[in-house]
PDB file of N, CA and C in Angstrom:
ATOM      1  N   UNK A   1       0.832  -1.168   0.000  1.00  0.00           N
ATOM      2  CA  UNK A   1       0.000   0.000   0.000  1.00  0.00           C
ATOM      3  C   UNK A   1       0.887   1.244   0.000  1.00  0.00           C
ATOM      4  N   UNK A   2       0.969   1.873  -1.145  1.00  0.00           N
ATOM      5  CA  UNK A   2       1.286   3.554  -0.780  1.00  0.00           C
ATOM      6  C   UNK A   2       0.527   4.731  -1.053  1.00  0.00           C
ATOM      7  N   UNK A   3       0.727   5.352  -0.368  1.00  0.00           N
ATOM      8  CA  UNK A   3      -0.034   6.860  -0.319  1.00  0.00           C
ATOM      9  C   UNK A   3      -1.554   6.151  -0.027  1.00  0.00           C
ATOM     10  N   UNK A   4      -1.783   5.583   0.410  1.00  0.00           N
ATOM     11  CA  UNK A   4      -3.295   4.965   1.277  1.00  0.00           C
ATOM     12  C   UNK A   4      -3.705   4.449   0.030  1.00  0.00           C
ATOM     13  N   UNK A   5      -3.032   4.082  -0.936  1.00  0.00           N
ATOM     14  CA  UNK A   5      -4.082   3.185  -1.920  1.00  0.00           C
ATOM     15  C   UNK A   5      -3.545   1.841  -1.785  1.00  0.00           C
ATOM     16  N   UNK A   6      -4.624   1.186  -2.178  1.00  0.00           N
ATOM     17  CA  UNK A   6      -4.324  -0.011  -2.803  1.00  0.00           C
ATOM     18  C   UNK A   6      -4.048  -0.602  -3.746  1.00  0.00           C
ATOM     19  N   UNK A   7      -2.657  -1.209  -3.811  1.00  0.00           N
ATOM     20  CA  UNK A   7      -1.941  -1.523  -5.217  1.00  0.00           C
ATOM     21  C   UNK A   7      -3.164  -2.887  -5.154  1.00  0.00           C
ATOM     22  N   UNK A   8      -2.965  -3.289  -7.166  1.00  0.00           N
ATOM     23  CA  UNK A   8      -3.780  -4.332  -7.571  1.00  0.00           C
ATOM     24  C   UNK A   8      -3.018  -5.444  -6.669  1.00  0.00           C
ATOM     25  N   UNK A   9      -3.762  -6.399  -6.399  1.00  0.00           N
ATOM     26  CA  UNK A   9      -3.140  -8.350  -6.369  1.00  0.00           C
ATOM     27  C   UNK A   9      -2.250  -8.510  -7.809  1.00  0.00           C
ATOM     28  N   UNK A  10      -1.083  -9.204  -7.156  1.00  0.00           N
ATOM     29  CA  UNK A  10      -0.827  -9.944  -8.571  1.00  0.00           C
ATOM     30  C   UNK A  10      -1.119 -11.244  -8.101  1.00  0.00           C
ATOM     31  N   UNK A  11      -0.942 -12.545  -8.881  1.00  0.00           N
ATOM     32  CA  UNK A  11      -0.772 -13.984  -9.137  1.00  0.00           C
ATOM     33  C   UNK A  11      -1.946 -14.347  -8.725  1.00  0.00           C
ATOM     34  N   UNK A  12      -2.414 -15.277  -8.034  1.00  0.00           N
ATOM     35  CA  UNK A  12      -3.420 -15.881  -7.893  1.00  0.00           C
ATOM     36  C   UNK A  12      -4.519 -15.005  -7.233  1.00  0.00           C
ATOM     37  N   UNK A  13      -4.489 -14.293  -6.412  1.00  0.00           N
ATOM     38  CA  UNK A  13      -4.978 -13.473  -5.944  1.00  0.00           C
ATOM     39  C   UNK A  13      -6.338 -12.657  -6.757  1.00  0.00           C
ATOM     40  N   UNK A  14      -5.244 -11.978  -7.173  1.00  0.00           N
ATOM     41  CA  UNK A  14      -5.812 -10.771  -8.298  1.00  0.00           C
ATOM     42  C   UNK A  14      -6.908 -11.561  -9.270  1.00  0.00           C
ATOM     43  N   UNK A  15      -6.787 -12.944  -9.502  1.00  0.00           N
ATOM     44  CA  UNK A  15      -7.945 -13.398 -10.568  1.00  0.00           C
ATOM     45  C   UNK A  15      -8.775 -13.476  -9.729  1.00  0.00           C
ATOM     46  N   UNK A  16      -8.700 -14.316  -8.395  1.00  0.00           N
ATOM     47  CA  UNK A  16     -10.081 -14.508  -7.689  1.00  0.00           C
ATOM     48  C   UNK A  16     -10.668 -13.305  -7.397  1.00  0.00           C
ATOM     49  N   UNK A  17      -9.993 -12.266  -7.008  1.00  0.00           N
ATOM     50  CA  UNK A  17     -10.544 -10.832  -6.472  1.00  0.00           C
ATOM     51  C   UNK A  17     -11.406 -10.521  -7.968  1.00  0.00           C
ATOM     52  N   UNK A  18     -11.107 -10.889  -8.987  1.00  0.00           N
ATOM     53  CA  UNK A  18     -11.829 -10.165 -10.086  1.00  0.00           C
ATOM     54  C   UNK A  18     -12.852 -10.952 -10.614  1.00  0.00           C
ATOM     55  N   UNK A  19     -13.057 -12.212  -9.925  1.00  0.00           N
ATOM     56  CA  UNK A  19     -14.702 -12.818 -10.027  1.00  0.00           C
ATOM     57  C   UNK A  19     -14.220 -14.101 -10.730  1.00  0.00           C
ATOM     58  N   UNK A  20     -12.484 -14.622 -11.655  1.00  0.00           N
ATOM     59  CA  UNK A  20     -12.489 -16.065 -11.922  1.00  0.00           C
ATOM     60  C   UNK A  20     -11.425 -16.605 -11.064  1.00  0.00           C
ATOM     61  N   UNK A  21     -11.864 -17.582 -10.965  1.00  0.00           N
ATOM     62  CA  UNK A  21     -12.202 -18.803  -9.781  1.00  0.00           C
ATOM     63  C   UNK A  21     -11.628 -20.149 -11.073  1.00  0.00           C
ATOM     64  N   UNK A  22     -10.849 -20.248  -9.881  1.00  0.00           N
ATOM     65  CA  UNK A  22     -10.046 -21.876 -10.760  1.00  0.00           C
ATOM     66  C   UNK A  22     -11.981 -23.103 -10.518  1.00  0.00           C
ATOM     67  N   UNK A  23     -11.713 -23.988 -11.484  1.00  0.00           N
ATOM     68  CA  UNK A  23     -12.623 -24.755 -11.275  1.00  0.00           C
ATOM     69  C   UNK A  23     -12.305 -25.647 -10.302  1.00  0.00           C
ATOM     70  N   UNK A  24     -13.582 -26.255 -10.291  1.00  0.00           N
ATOM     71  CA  UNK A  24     -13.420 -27.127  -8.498  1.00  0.00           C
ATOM     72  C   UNK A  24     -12.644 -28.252  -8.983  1.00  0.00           C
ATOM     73  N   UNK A  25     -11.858 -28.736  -8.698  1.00  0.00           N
ATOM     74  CA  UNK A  25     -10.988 -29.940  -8.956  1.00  0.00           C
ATOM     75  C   UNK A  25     -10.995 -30.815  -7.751  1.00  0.00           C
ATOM     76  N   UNK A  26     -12.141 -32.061  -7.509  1.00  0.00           N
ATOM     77  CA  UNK A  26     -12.887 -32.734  -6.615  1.00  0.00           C
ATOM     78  C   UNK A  26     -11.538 -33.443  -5.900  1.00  0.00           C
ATOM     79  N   UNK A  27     -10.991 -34.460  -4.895  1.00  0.00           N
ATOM     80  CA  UNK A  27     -10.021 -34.898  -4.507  1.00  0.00           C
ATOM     81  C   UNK A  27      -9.921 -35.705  -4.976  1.00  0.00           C
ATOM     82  N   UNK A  28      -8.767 -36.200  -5.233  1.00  0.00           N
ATOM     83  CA  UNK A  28      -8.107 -37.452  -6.191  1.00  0.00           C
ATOM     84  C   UNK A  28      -8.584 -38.860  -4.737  1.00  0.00           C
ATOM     85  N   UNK A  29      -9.286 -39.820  -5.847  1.00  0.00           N
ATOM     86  CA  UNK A  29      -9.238 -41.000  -5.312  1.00  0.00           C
ATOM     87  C   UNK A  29      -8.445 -41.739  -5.054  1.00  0.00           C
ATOM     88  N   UNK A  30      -8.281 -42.454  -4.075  1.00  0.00           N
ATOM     89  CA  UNK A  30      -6.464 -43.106  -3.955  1.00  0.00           C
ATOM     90  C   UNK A  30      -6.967 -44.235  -5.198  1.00  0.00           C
ATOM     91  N   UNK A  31      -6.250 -44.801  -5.825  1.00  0.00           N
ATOM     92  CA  UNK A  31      -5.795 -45.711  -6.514  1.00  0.00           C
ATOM     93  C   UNK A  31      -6.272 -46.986  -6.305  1.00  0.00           C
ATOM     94  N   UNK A  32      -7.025 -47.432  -6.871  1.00  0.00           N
ATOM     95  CA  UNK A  32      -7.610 -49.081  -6.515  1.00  0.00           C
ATOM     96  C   UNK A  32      -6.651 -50.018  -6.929  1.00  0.00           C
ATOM     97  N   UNK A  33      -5.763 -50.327  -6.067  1.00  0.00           N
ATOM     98  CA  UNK A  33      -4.606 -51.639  -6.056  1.00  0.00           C
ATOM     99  C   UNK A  33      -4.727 -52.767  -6.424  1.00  0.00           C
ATOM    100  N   UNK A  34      -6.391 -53.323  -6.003  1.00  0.00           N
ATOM    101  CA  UNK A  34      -6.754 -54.131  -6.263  1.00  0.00           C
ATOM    102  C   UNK A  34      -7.291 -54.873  -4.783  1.00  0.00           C
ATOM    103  N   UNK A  35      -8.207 -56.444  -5.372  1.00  0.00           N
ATOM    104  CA  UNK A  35      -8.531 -56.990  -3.459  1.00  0.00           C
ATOM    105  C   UNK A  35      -7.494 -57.844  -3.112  1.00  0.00           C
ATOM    106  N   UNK A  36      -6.992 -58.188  -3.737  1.00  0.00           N
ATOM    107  CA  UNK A  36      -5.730 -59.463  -3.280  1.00  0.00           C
ATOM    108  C   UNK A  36      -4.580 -59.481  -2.991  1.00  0.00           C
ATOM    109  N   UNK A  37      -4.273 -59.675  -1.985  1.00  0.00           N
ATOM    110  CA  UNK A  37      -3.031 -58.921  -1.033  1.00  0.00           C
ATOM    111  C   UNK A  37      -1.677 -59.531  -1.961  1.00  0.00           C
ATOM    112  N   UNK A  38      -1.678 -60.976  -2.533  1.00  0.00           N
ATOM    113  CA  UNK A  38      -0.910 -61.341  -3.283  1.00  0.00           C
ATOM    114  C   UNK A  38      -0.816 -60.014  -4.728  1.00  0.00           C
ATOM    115  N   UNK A  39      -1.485 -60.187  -4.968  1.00  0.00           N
ATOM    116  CA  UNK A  39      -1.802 -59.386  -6.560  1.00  0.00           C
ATOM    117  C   UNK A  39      -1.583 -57.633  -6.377  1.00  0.00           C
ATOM    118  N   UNK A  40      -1.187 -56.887  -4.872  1.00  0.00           N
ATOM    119  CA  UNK A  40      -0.960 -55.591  -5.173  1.00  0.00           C
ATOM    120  C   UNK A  40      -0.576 -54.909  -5.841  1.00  0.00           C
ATOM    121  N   UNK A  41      -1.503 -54.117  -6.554  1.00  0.00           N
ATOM    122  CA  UNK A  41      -0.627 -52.899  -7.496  1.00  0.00           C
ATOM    123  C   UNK A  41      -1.054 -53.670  -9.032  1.00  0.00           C
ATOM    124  N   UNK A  42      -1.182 -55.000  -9.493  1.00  0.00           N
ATOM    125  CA  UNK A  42      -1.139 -56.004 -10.172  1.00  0.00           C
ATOM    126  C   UNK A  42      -2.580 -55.791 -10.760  1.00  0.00           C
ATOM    127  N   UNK A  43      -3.157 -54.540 -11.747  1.00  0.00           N
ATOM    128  CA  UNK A  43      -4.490 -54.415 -11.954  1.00  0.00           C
ATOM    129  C   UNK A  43      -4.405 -54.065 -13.159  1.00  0.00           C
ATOM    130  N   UNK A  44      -5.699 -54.323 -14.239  1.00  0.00           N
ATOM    131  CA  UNK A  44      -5.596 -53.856 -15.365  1.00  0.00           C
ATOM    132  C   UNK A  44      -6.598 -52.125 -15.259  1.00  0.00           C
ATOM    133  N   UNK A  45      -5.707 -51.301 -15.916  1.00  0.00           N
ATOM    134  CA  UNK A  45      -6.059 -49.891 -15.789  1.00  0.00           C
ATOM    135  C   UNK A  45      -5.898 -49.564 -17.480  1.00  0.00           C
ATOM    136  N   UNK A  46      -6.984 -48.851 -17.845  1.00  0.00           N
ATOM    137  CA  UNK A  46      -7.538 -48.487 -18.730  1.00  0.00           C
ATOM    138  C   UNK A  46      -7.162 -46.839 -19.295  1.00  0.00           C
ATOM    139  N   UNK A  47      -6.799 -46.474 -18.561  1.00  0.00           N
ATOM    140  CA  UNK A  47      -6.344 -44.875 -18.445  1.00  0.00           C
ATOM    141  C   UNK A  47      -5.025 -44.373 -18.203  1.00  0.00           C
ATOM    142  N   UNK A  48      -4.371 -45.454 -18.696  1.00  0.00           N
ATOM    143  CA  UNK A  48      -3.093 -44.711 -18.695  1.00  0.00           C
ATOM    144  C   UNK A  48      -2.436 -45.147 -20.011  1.00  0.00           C
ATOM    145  N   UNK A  49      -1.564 -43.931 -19.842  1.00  0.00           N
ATOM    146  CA  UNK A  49      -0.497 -43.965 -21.712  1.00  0.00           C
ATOM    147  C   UNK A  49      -0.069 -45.285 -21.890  1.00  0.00           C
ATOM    148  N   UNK A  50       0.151 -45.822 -20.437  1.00  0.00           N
ATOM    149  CA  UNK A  50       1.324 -47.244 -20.709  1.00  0.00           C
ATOM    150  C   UNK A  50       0.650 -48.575 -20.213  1.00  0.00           C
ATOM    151  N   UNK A  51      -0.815 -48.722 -21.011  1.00  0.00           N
ATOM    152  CA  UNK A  51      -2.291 -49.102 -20.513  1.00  0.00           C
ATOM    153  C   UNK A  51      -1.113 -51.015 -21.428  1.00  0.00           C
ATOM    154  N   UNK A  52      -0.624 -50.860 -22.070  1.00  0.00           N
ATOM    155  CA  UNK A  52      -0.176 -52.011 -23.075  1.00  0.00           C
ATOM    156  C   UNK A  52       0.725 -52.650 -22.406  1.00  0.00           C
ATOM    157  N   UNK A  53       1.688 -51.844 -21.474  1.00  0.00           N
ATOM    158  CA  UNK A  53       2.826 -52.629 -20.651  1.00  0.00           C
ATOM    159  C   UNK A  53       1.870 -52.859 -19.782  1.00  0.00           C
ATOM    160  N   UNK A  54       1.151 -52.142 -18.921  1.00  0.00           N
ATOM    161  CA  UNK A  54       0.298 -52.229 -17.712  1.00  0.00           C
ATOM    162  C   UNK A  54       0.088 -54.114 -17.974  1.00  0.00           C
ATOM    163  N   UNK A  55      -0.702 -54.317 -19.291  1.00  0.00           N
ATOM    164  CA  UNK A  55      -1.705 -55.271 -19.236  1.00  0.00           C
ATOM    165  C   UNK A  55      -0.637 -56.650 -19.651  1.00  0.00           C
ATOM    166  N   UNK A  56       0.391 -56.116 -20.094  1.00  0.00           N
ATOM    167  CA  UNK A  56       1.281 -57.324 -20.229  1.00  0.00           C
ATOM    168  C   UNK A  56       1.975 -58.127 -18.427  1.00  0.00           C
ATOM    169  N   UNK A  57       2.253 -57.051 -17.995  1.00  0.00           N
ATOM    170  CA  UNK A  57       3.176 -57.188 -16.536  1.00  0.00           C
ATOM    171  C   UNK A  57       1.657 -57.455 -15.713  1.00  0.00           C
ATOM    172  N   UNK A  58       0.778 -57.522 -15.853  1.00  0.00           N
ATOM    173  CA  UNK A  58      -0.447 -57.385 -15.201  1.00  0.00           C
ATOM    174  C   UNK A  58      -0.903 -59.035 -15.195  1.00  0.00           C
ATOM    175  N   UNK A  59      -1.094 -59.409 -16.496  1.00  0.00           N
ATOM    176  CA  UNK A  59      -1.220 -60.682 -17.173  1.00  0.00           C
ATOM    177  C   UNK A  59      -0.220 -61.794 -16.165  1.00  0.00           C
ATOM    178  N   UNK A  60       1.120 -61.447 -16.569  1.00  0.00           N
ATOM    179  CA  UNK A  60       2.451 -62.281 -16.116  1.00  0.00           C
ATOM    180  C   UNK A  60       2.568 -62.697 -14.737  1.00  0.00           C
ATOM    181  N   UNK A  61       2.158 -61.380 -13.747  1.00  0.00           N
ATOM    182  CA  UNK A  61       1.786 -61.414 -12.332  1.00  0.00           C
ATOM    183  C   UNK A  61       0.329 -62.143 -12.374  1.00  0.00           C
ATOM    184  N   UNK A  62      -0.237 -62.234 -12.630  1.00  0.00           N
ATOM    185  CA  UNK A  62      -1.568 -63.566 -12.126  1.00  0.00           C
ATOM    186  C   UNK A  62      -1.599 -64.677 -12.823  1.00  0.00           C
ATOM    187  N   UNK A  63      -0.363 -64.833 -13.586  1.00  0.00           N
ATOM    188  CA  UNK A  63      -0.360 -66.325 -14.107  1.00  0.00           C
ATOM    189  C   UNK A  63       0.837 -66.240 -13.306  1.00  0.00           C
ATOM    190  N   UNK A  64       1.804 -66.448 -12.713  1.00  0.00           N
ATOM    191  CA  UNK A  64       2.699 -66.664 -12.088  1.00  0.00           C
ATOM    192  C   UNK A  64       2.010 -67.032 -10.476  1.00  0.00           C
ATOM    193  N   UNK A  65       1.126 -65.789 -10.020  1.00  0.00           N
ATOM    194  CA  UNK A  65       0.257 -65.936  -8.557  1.00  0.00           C
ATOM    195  C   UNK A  65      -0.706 -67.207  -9.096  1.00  0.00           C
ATOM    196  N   UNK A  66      -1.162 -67.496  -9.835  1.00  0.00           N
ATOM    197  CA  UNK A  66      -1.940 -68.626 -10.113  1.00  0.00           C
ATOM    198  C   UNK A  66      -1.202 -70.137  -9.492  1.00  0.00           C
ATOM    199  N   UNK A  67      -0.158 -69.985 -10.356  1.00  0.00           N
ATOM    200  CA  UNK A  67       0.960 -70.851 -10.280  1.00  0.00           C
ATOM    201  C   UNK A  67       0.863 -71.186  -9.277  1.00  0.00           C
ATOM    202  N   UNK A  68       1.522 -70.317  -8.439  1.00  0.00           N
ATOM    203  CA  UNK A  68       1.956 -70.328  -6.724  1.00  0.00           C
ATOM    204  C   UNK A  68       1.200 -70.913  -6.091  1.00  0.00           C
ATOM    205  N   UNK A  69      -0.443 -70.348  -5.891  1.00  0.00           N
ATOM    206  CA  UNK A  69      -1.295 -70.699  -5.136  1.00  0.00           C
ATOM    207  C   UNK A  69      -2.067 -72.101  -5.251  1.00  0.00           C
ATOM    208  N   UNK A  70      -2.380 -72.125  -6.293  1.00  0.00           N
ATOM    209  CA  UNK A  70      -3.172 -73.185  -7.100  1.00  0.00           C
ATOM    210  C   UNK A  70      -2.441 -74.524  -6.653  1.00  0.00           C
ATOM    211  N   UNK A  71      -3.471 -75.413  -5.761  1.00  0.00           N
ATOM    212  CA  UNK A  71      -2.771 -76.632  -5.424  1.00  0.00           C
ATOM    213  C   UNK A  71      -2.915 -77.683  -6.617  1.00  0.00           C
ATOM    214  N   UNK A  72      -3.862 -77.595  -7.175  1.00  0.00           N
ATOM    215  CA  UNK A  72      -4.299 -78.416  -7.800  1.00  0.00           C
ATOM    216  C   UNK A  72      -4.097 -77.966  -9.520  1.00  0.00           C
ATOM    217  N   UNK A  73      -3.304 -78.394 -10.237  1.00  0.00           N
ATOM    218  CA  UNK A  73      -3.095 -78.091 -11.531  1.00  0.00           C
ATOM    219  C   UNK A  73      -2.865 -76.463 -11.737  1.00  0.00           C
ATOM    220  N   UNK A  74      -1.980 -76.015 -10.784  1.00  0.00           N
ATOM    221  CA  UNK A  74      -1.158 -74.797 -10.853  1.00  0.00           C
ATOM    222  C   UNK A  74      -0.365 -74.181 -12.239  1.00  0.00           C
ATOM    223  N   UNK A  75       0.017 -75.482 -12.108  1.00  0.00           N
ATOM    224  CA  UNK A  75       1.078 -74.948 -13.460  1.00  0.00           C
ATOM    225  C   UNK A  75       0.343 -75.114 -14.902  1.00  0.00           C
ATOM    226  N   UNK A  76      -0.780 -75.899 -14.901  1.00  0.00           N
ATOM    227  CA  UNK A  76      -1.961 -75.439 -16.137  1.00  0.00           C
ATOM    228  C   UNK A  76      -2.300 -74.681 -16.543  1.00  0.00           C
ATOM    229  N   UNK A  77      -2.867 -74.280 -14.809  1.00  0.00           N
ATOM    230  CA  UNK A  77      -3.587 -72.812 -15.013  1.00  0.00           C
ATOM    231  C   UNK A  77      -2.733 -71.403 -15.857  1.00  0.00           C
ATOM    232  N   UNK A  78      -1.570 -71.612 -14.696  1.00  0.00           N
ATOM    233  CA  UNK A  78      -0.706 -70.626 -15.358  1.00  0.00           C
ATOM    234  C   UNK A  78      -0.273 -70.640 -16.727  1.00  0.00           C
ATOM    235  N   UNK A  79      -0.349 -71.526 -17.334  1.00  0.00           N
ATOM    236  CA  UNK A  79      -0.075 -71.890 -19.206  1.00  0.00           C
ATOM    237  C   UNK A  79      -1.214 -71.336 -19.700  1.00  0.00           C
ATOM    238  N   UNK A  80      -2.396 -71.443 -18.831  1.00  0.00           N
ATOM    239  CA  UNK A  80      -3.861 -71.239 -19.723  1.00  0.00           C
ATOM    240  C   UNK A  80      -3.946 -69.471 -19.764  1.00  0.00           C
ATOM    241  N   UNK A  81      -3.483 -68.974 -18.710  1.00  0.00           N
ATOM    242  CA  UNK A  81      -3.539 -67.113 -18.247  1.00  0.00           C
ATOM    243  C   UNK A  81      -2.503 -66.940 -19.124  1.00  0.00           C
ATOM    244  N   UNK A  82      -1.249 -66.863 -19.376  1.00  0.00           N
ATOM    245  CA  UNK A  82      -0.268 -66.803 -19.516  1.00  0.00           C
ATOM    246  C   UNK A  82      -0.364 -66.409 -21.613  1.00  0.00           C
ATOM    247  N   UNK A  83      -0.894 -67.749 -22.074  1.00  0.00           N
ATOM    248  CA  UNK A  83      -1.489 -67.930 -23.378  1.00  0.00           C
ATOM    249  C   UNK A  83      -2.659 -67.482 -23.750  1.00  0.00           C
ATOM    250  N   UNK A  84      -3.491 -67.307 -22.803  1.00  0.00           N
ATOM    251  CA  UNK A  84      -4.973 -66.806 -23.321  1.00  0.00           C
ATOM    252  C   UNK A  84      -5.642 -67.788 -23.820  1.00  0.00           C
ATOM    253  N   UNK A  85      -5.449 -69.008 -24.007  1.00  0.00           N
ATOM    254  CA  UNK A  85      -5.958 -70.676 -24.453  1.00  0.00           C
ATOM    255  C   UNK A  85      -5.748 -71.857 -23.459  1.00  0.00           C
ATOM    256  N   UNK A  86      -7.476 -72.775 -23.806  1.00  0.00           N
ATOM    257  CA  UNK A  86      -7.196 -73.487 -22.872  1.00  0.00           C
ATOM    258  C   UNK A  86      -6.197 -74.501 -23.405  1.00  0.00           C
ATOM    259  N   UNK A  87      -4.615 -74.935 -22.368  1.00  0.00           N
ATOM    260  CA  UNK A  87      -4.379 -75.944 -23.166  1.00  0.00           C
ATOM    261  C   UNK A  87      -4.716 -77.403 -23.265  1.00  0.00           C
ATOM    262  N   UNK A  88      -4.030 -78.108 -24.224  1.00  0.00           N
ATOM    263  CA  UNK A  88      -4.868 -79.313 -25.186  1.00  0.00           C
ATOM    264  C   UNK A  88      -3.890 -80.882 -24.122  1.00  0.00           C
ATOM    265  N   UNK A  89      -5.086 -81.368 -23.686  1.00  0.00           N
ATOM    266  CA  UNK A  89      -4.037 -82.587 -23.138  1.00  0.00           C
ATOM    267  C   UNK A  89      -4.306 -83.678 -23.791  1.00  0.00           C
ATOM    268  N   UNK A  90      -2.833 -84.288 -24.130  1.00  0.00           N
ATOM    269  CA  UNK A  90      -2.887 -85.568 -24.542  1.00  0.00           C
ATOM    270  C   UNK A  90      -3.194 -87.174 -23.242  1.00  0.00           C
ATOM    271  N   UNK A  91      -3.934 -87.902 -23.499  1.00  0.00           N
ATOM    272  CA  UNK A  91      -4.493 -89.011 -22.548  1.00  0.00           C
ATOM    273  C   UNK A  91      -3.424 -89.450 -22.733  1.00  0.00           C
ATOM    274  N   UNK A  92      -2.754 -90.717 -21.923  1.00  0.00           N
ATOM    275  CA  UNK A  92      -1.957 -91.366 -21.887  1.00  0.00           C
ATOM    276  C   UNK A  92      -2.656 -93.046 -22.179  1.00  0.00           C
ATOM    277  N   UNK A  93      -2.142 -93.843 -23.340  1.00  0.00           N
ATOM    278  CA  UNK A  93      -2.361 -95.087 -23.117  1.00  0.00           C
ATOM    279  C   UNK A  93      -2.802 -96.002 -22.325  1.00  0.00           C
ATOM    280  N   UNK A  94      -3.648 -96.385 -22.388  1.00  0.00           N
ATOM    281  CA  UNK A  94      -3.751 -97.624 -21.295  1.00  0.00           C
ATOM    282  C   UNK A  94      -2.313 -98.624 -21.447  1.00  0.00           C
ATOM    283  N   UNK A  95      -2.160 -99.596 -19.933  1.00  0.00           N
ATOM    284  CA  UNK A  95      -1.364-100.389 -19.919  1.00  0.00           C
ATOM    285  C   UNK A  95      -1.889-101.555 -20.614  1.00  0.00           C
ATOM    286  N   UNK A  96      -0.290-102.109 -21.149  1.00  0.00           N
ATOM    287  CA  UNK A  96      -1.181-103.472 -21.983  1.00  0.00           C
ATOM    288  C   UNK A  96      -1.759-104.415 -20.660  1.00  0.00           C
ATOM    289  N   UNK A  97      -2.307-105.108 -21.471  1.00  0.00           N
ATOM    290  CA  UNK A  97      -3.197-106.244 -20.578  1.00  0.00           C
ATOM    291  C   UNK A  97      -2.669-107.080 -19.947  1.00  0.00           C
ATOM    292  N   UNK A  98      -1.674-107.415 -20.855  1.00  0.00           N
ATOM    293  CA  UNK A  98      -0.437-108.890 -19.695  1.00  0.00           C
ATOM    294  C   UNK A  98       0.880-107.811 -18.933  1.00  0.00           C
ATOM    295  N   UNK A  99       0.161-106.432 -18.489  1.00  0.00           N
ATOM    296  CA  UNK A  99       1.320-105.854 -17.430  1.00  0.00           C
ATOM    297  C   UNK A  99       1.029-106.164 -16.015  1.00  0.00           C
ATOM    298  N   UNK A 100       2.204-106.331 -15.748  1.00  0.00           N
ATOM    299  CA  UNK A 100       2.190-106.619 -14.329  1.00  0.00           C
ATOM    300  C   UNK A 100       1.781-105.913 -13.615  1.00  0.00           C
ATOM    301  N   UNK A 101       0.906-106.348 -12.083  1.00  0.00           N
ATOM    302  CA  UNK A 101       0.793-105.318 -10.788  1.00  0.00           C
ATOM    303  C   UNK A 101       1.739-103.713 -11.028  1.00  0.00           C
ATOM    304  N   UNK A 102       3.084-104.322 -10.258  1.00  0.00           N
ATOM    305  CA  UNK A 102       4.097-103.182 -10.896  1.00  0.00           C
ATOM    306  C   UNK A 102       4.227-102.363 -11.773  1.00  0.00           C
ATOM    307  N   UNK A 103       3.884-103.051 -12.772  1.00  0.00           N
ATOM    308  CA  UNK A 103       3.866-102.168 -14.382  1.00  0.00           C
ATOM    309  C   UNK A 103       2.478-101.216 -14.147  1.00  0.00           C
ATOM    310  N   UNK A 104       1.507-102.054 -13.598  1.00  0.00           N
ATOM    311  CA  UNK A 104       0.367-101.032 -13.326  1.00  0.00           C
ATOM    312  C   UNK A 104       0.325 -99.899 -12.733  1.00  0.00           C
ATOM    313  N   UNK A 105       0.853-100.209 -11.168  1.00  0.00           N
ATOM    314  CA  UNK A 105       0.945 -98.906 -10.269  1.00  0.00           C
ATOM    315  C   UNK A 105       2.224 -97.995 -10.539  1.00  0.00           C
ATOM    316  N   UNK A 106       3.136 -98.502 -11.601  1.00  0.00           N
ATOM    317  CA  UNK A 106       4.116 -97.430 -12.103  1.00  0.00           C
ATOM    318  C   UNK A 106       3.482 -96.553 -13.199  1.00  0.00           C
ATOM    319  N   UNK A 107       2.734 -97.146 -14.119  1.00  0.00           N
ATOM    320  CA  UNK A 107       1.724 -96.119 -14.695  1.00  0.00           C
ATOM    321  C   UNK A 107       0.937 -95.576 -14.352  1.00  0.00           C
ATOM    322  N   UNK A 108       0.195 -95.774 -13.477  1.00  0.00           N
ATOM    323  CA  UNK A 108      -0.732 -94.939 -12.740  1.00  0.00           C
ATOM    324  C   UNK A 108       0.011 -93.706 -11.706  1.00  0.00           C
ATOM    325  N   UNK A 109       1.182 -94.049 -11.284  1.00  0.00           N
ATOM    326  CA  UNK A 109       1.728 -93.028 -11.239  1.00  0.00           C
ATOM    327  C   UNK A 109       2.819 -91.933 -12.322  1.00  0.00           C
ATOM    328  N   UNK A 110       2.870 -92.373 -12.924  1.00  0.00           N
ATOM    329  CA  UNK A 110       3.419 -91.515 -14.044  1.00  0.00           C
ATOM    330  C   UNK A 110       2.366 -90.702 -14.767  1.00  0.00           C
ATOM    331  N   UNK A 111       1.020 -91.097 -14.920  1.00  0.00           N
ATOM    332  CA  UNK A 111      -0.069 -90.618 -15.172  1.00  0.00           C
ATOM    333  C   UNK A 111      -1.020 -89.656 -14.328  1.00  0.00           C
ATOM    334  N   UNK A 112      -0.226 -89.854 -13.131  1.00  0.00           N
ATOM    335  CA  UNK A 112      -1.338 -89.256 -12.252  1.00  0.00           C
ATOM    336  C   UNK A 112      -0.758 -87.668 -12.281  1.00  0.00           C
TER     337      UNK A 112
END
């Protein structure tokens, strides 16, 4: 202030004093990580520039967590996420007919 006046506002000031007003810019939502404490951060996001790496490293992390967790045909699963196809299994032969006990329960475990 000199001589009892009032100098203008500069910078932010001076616009609001003159009636414009930044628009309301609502609060940023935190970030949905995702629900699975294994899988953090590990989400497909739609809105970003690098939406193509996102969905590759995104992909790789839940066929790998598949893997891990999955007691039961783990490492399937993860071939099936991994590829985007279910894969194709080949049956295994029956044992011939004149195999032994032995010969039996060694195929049945090699099969199982």
């Amino acid at each position: 202030m000199k001589d009892g006046k009032e100098q203008p506002a500069t910078g932010r000031k001076h616009h609001r004093q003159n009636g414009h007003q930044k628009p309301f810019v609502p609060p940023r939502q935190p970030k949905f990580e995702g629900k699975c404490d294994g899988l953090k951060g590990h989400i497909y996001d739609c809105s970003d520039a690098r939406q193509s790496d996102l969905y590759t490293k995104t992909t790789k992390e839940i066929a790998e967590y598949v893997g891990r967790t999955f007691t039961h045909y783990g490492g399937d699963v993860r071939l099936a996420v991994e590829n985007l196809e279910v894969p194709t299994f080949v049956e295994p032969t029956d044992p011939p007919v004149e195999a032994t006990l032995t010969q039996r329960e060694i195929w049945k475990k090699m099969c199982a």
